[in-house]
N, C-alpha and C. Protein backbone atom coordinates (compact mmCIF):
# COMPACT_ATOMS: atom_id res chain seq x y z
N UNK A 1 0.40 -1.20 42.39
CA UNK A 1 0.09 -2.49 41.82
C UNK A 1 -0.19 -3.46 42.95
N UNK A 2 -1.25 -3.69 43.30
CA UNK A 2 -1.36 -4.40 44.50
C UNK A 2 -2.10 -5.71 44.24
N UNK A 3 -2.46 -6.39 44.59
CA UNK A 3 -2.67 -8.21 44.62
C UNK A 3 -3.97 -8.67 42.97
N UNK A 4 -4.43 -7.67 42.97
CA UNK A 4 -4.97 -7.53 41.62
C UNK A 4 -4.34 -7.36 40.29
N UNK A 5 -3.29 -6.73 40.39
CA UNK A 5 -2.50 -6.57 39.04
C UNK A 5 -1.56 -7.57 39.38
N UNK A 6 -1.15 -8.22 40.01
CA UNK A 6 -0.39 -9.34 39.74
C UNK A 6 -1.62 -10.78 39.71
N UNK A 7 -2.20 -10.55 40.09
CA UNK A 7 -3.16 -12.00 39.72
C UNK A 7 -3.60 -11.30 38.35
N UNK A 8 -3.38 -10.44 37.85
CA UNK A 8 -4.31 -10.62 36.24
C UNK A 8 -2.77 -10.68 35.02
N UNK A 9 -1.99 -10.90 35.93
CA UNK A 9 -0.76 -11.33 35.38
C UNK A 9 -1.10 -13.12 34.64
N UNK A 10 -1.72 -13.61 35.16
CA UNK A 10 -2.17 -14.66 34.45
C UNK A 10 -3.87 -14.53 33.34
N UNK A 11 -4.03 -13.60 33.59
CA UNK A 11 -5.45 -13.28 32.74
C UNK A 11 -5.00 -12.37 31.90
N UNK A 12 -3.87 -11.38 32.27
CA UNK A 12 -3.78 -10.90 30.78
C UNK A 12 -2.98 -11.71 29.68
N UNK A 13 -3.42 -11.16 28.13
CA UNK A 13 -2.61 -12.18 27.31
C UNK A 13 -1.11 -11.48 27.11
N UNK A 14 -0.47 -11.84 27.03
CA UNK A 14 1.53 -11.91 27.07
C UNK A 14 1.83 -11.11 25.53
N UNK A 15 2.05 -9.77 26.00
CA UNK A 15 2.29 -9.04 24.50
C UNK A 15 3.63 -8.04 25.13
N UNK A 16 4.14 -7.93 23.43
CA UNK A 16 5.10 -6.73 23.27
C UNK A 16 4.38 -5.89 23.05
N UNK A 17 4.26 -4.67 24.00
CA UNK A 17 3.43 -3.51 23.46
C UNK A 17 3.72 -2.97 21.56
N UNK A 18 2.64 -2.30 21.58
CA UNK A 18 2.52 -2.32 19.86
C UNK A 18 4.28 -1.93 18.86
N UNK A 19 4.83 -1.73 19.65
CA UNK A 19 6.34 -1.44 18.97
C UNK A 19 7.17 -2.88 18.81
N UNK A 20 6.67 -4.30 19.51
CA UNK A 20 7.43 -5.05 19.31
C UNK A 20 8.29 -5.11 20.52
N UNK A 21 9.21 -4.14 20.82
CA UNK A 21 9.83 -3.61 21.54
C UNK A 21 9.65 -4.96 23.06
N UNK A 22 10.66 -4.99 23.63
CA UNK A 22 10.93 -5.57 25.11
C UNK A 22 11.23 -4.19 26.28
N UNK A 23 11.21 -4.16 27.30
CA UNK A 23 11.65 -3.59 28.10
C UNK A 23 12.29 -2.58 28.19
N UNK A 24 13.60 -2.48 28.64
CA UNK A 24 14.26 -1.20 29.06
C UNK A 24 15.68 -1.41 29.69
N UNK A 25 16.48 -1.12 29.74
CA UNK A 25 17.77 -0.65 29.99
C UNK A 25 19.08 -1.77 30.14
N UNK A 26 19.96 -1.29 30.71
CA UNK A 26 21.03 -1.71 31.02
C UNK A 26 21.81 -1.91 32.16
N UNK A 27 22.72 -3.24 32.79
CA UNK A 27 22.80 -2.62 34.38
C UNK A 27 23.43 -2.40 34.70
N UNK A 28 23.45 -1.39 35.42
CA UNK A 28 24.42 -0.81 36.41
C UNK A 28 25.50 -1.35 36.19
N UNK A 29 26.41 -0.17 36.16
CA UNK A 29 27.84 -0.91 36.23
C UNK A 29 29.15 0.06 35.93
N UNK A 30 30.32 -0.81 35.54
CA UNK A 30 31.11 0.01 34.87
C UNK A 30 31.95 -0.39 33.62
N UNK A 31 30.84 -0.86 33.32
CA UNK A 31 30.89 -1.30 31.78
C UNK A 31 30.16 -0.38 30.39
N UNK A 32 30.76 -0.25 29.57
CA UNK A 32 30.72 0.18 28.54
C UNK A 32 29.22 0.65 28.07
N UNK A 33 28.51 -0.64 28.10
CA UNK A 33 27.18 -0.45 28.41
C UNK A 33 26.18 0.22 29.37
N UNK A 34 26.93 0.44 30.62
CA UNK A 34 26.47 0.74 31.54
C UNK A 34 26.44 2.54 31.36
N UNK A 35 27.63 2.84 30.86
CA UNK A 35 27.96 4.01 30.33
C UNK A 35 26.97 4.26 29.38
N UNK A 36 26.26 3.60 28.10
CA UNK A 36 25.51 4.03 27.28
C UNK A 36 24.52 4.00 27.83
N UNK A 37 24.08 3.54 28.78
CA UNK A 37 22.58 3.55 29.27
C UNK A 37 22.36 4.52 30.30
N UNK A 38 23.57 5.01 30.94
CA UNK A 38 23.44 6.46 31.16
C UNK A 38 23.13 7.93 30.42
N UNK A 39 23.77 7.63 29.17
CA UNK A 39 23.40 8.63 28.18
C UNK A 39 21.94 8.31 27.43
N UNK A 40 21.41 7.23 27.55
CA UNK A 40 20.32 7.27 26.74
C UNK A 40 19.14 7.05 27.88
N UNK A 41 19.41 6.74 29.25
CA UNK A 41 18.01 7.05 29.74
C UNK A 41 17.83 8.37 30.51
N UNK A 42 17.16 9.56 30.46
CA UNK A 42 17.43 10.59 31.54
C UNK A 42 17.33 10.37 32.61
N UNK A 43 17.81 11.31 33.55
CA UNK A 43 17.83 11.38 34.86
C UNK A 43 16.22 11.76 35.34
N UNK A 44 15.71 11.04 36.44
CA UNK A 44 15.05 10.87 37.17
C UNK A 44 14.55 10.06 38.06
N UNK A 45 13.44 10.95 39.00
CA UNK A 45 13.38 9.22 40.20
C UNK A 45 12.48 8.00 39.44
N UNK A 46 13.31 6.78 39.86
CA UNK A 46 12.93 5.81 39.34
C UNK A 46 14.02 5.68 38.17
N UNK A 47 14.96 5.93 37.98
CA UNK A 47 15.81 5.69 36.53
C UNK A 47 16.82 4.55 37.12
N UNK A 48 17.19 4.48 38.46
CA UNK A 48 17.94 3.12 39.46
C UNK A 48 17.44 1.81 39.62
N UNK A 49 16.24 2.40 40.00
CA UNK A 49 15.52 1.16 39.92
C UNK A 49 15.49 0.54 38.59
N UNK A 50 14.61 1.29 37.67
CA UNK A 50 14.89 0.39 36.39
C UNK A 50 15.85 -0.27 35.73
N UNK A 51 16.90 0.71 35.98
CA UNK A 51 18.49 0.09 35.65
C UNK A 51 18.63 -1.28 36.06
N UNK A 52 18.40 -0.97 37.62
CA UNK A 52 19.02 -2.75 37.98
C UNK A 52 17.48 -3.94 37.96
N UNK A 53 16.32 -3.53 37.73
CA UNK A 53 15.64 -4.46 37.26
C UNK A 53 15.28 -4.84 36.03
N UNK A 54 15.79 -3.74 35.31
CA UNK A 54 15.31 -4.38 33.72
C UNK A 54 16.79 -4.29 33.31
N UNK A 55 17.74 -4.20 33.85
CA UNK A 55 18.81 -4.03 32.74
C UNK A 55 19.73 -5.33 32.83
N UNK A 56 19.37 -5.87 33.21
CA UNK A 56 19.72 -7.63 32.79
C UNK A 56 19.42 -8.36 31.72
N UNK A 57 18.86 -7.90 30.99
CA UNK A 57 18.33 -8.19 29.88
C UNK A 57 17.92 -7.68 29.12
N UNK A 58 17.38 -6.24 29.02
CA UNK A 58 17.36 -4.71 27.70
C UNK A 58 18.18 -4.34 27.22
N UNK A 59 18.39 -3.45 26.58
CA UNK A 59 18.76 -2.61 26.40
C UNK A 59 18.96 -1.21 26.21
N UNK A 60 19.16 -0.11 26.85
CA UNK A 60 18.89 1.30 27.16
C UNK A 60 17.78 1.71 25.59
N UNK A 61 19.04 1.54 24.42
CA UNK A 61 18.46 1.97 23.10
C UNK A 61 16.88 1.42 22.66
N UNK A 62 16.85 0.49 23.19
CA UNK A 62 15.09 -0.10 22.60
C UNK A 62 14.31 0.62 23.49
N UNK A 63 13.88 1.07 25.03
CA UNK A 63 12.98 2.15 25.43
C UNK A 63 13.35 3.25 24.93
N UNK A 64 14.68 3.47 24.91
CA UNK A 64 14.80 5.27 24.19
C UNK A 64 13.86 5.45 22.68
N UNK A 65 13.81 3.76 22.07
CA UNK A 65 13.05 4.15 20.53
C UNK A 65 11.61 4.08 20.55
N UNK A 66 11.17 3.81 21.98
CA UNK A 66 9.86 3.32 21.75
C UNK A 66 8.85 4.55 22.78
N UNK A 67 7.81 4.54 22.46
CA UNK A 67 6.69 5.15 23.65
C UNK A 67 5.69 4.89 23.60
N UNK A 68 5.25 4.71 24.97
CA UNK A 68 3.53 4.00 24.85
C UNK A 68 3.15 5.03 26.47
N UNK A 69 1.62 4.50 26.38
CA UNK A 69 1.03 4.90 27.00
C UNK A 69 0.98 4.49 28.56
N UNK A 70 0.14 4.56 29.14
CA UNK A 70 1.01 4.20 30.80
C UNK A 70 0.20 2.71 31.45
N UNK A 71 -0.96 2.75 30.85
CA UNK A 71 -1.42 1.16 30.27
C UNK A 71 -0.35 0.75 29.79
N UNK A 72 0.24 0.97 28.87
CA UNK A 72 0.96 0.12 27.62
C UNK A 72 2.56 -0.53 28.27
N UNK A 73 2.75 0.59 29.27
CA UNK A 73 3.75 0.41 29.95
C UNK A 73 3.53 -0.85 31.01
N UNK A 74 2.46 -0.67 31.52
CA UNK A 74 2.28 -1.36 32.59
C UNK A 74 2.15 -3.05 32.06
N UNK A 75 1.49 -3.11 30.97
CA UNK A 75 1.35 -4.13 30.11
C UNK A 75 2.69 -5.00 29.72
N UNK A 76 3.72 -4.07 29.52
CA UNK A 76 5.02 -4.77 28.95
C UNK A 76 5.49 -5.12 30.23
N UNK A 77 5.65 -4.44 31.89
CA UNK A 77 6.03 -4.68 33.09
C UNK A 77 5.37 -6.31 33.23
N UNK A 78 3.99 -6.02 33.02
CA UNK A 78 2.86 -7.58 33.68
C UNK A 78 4.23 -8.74 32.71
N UNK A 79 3.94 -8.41 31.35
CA UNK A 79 4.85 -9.24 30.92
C UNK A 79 6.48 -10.06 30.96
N UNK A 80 6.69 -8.93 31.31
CA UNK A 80 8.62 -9.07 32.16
C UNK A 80 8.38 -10.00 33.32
N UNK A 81 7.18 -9.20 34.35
CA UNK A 81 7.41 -10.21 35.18
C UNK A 81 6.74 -12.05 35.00
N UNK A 82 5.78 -12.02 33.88
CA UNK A 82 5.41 -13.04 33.67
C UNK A 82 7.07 -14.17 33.50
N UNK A 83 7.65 -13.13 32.73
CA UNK A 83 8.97 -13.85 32.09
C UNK A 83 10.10 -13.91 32.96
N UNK A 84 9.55 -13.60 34.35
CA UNK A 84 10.68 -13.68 35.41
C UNK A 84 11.32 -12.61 35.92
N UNK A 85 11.04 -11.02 35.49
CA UNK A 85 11.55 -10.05 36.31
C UNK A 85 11.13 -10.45 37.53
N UNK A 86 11.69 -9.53 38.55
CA UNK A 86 11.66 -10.01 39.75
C UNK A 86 11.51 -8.54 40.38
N UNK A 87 10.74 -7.95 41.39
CA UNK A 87 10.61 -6.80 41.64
C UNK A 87 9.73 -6.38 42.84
N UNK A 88 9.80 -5.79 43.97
CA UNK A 88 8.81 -5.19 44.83
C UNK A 88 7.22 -5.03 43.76
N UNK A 89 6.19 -4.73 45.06
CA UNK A 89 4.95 -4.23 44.10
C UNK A 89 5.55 -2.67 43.79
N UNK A 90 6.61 -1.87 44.93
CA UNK A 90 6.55 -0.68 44.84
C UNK A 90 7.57 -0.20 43.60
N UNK A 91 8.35 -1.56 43.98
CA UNK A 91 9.46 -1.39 42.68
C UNK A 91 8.96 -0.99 41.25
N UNK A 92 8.09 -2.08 41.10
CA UNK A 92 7.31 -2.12 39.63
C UNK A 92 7.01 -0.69 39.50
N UNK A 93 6.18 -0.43 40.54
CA UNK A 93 4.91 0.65 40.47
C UNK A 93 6.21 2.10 39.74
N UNK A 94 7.36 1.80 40.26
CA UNK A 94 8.26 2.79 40.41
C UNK A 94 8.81 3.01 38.86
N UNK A 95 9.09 1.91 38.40
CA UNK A 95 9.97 1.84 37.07
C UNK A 95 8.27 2.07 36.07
N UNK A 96 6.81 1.85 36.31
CA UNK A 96 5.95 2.14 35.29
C UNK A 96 5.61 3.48 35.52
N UNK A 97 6.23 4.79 36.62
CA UNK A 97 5.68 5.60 36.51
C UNK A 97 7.01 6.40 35.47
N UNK A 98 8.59 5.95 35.67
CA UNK A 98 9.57 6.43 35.16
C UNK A 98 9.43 6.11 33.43
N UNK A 99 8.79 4.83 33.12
CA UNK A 99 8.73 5.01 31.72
C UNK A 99 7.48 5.63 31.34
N UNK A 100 6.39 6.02 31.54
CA UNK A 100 5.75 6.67 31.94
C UNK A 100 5.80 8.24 31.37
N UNK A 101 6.94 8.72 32.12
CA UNK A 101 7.05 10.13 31.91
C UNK A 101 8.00 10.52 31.38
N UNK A 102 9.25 9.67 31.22
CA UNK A 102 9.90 10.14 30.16
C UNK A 102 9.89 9.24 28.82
N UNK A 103 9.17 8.67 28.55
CA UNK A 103 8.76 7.70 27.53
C UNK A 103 7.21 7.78 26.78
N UNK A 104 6.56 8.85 26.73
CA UNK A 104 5.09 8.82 26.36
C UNK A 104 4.88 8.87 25.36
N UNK A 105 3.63 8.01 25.31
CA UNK A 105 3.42 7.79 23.84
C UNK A 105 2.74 9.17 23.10
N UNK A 106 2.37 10.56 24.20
CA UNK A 106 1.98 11.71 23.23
C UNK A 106 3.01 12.18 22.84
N UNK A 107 4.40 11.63 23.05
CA UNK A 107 5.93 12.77 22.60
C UNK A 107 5.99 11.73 21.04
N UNK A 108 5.18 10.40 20.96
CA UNK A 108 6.17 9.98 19.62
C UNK A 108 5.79 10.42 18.50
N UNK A 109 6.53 10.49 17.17
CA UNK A 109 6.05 11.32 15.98
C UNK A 109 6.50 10.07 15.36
N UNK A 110 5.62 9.97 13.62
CA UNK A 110 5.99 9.12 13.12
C UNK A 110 7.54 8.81 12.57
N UNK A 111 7.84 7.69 12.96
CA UNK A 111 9.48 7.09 12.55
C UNK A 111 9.66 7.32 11.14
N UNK A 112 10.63 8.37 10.97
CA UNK A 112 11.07 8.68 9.06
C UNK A 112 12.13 7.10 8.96
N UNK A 113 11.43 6.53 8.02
CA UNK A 113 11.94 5.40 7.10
C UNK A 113 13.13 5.49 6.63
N UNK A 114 13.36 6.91 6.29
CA UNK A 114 14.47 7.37 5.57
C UNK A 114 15.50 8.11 6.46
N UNK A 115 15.96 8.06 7.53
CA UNK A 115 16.68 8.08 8.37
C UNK A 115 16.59 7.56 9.62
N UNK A 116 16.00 6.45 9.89
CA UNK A 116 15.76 5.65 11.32
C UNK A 116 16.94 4.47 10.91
N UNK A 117 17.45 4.31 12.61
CA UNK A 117 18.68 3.00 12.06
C UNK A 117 17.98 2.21 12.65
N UNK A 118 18.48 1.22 12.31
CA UNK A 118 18.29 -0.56 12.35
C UNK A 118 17.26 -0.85 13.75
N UNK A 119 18.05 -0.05 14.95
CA UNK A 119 16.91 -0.54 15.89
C UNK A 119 15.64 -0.04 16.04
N UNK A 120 15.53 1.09 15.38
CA UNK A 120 14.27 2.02 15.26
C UNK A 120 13.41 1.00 14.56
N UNK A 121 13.98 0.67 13.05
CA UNK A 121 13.12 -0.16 12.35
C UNK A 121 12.59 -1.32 13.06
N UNK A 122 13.52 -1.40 14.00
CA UNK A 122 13.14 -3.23 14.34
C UNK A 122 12.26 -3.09 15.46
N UNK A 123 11.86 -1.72 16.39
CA UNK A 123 11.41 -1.86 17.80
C UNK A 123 10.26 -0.69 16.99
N UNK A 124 10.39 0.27 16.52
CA UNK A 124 8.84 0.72 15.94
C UNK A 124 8.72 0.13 14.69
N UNK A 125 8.86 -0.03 14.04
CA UNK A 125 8.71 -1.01 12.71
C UNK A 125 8.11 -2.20 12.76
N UNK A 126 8.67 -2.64 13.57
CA UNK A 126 8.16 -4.30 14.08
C UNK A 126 9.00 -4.94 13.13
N UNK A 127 10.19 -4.70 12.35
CA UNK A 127 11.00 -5.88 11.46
C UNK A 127 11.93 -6.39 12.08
N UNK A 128 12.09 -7.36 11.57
CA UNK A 128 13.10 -8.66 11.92
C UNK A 128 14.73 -7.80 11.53
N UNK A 129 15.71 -8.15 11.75
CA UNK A 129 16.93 -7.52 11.70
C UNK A 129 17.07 -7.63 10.37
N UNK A 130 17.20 -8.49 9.67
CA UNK A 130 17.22 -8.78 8.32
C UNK A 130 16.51 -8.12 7.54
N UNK A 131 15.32 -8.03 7.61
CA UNK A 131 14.46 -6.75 6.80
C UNK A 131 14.67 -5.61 7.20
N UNK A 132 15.29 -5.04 8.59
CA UNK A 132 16.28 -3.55 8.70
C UNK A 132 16.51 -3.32 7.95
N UNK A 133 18.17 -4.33 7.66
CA UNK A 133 19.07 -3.98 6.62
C UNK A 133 18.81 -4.31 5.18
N UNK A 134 17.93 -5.23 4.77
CA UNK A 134 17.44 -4.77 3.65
C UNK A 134 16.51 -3.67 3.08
N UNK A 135 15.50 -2.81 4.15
CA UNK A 135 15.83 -1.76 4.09
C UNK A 135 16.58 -0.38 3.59
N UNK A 136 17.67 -0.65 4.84
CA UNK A 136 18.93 0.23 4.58
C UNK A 136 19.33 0.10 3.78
N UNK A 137 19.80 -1.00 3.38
CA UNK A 137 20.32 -1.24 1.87
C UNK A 137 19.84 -0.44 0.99
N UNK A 138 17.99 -0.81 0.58
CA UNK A 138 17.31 0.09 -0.16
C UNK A 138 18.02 0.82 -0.84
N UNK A 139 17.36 1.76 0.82
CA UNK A 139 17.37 3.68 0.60
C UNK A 139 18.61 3.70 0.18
N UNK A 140 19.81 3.33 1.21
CA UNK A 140 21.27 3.61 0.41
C UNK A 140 21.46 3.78 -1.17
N UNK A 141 20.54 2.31 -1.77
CA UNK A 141 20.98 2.58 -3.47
C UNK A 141 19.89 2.76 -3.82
N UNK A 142 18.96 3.20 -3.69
CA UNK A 142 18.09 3.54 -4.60
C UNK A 142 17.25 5.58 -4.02
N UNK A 143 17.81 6.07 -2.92
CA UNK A 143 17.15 6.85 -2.45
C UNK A 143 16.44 6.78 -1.20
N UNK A 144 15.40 8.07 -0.90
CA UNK A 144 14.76 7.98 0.26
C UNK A 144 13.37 7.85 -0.76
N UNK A 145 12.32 6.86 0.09
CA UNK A 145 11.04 6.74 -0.36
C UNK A 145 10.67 7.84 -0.37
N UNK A 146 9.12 8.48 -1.07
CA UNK A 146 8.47 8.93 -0.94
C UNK A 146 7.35 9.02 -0.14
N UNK A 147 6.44 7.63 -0.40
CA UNK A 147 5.70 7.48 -0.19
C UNK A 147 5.87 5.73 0.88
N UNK A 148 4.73 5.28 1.69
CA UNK A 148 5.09 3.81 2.17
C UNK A 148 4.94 3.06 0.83
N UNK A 149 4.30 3.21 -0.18
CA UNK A 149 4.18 2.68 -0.73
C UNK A 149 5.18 2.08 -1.75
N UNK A 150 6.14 3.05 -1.64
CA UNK A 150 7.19 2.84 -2.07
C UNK A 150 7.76 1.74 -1.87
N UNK A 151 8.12 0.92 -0.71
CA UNK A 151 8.68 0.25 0.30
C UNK A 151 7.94 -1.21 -0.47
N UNK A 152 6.73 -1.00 -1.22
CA UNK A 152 5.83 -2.73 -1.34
C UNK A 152 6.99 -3.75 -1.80
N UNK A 153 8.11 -3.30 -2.89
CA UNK A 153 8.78 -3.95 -3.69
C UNK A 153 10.05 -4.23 -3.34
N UNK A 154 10.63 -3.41 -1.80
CA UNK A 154 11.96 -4.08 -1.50
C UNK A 154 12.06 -5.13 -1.18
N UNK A 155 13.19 -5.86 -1.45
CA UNK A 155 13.31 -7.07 -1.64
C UNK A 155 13.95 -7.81 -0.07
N UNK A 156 13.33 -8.58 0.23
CA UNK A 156 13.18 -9.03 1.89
C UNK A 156 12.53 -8.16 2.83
N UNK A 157 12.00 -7.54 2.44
CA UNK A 157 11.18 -6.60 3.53
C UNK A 157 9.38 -6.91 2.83
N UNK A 158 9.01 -7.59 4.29
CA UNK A 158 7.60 -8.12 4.40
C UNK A 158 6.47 -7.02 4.44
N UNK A 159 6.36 -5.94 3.52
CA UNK A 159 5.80 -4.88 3.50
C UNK A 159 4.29 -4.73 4.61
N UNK A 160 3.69 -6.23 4.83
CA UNK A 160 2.72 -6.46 5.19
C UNK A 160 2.93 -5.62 6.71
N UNK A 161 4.05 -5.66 7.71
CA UNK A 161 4.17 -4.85 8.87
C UNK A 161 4.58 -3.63 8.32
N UNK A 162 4.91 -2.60 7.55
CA UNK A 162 4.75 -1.37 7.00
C UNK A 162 3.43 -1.14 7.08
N UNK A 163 2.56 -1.77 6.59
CA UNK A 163 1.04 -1.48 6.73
C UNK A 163 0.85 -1.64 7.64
N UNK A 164 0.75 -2.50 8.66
CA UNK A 164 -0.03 -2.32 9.70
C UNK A 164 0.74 -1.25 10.69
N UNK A 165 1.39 -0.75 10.85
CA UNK A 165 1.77 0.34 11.07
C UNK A 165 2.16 1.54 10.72
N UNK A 166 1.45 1.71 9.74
CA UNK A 166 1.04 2.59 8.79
C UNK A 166 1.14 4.35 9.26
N UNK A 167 0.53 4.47 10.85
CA UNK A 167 0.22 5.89 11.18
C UNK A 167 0.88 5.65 12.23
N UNK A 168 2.23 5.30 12.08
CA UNK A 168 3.09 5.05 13.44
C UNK A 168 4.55 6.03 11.97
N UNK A 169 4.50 5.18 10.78
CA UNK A 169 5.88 5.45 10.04
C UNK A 169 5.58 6.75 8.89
N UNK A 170 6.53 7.51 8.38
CA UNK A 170 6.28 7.82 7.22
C UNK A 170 7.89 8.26 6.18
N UNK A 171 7.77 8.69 5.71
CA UNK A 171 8.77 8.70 4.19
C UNK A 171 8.92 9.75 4.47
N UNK A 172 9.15 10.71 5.28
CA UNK A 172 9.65 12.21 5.31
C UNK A 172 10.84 13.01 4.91
């Protein structure tokens, strides 16, 4: 990432890659958290680095739910640092090749509706916490959908982001 990708840090426009989704992990430590973000990011080079630059503010579980492409990655990085990460060029370069490869967007399969929890819904789903659990609620009393279409009539859930992510979710 050299003097070009940070000057188009102001030319690109400021997005959550298509999951909604923020960043990545948790930091270092010996805290509780620190512990879960060991179990949910794998081991590899570049998994330190990310720890202590994105984990001031992620959380391990939202990259474990999400995958994009290595554009897409790089895209959510431009953005962090727009928002104040702070990082070497090599640093960056380091933590977009680690989500990258254990995070790709050819490993994701569509998110089953009918067994994804709350943060799944909210970081591939694109819903607000509140339409999660109304959701969950749902399925709990009424079943697992069939179809998305199923989903038009629950009650607090803005069906309109079900559609547009349409070939990301399904009722399996």
């Amino acid at each position: 990432m050299g003097k070009h990708f940070r000057n188009s840090i102001l030319l690109r426009s400021l997005f959550v890659a298509s999951s909604g989704a923020a960043l990545v992990a948790i930091g270092a430590g010996s805290s509780p958290a620190a512990v879960a973000a060991q179990s949910v990011l794998p081991e590899g080079p570049g998994r330190d680095v990310t720890l202590r630059l994105c984990g001031k503010c992620h959380g391990a579980e939202t990259v474990a739910s999400v995958r994009h492409t290595p554009a897409a990655w790089r895209d959510v990085i431009t953005k962090m640092v727009a928002a104040g990460a702070q990082g070497s060029e090599q640093e960056l370069d380091t933590v977009a090749q680690y989500l990258s490869t254990h995070f790709p967007a050819e490993v994701q399969k569509p998110l089953d509706l009918n067994s994804a929890p709350a943060i799944e819904l909210e970081s591939v789903a694109g819903l607000l916490r509140k339409e999660a659990a109304a959701l969950i609620a749902h399925r709990e009393k009424n079943g697992p959908c069939k179809k998305l279409e199923d989903l038009k009539n629950v009650a607090g859930l803005d069906y309109k982001k079900i559609e547009a992510r349409k070939t990301r979710l399904s009722c399996s």
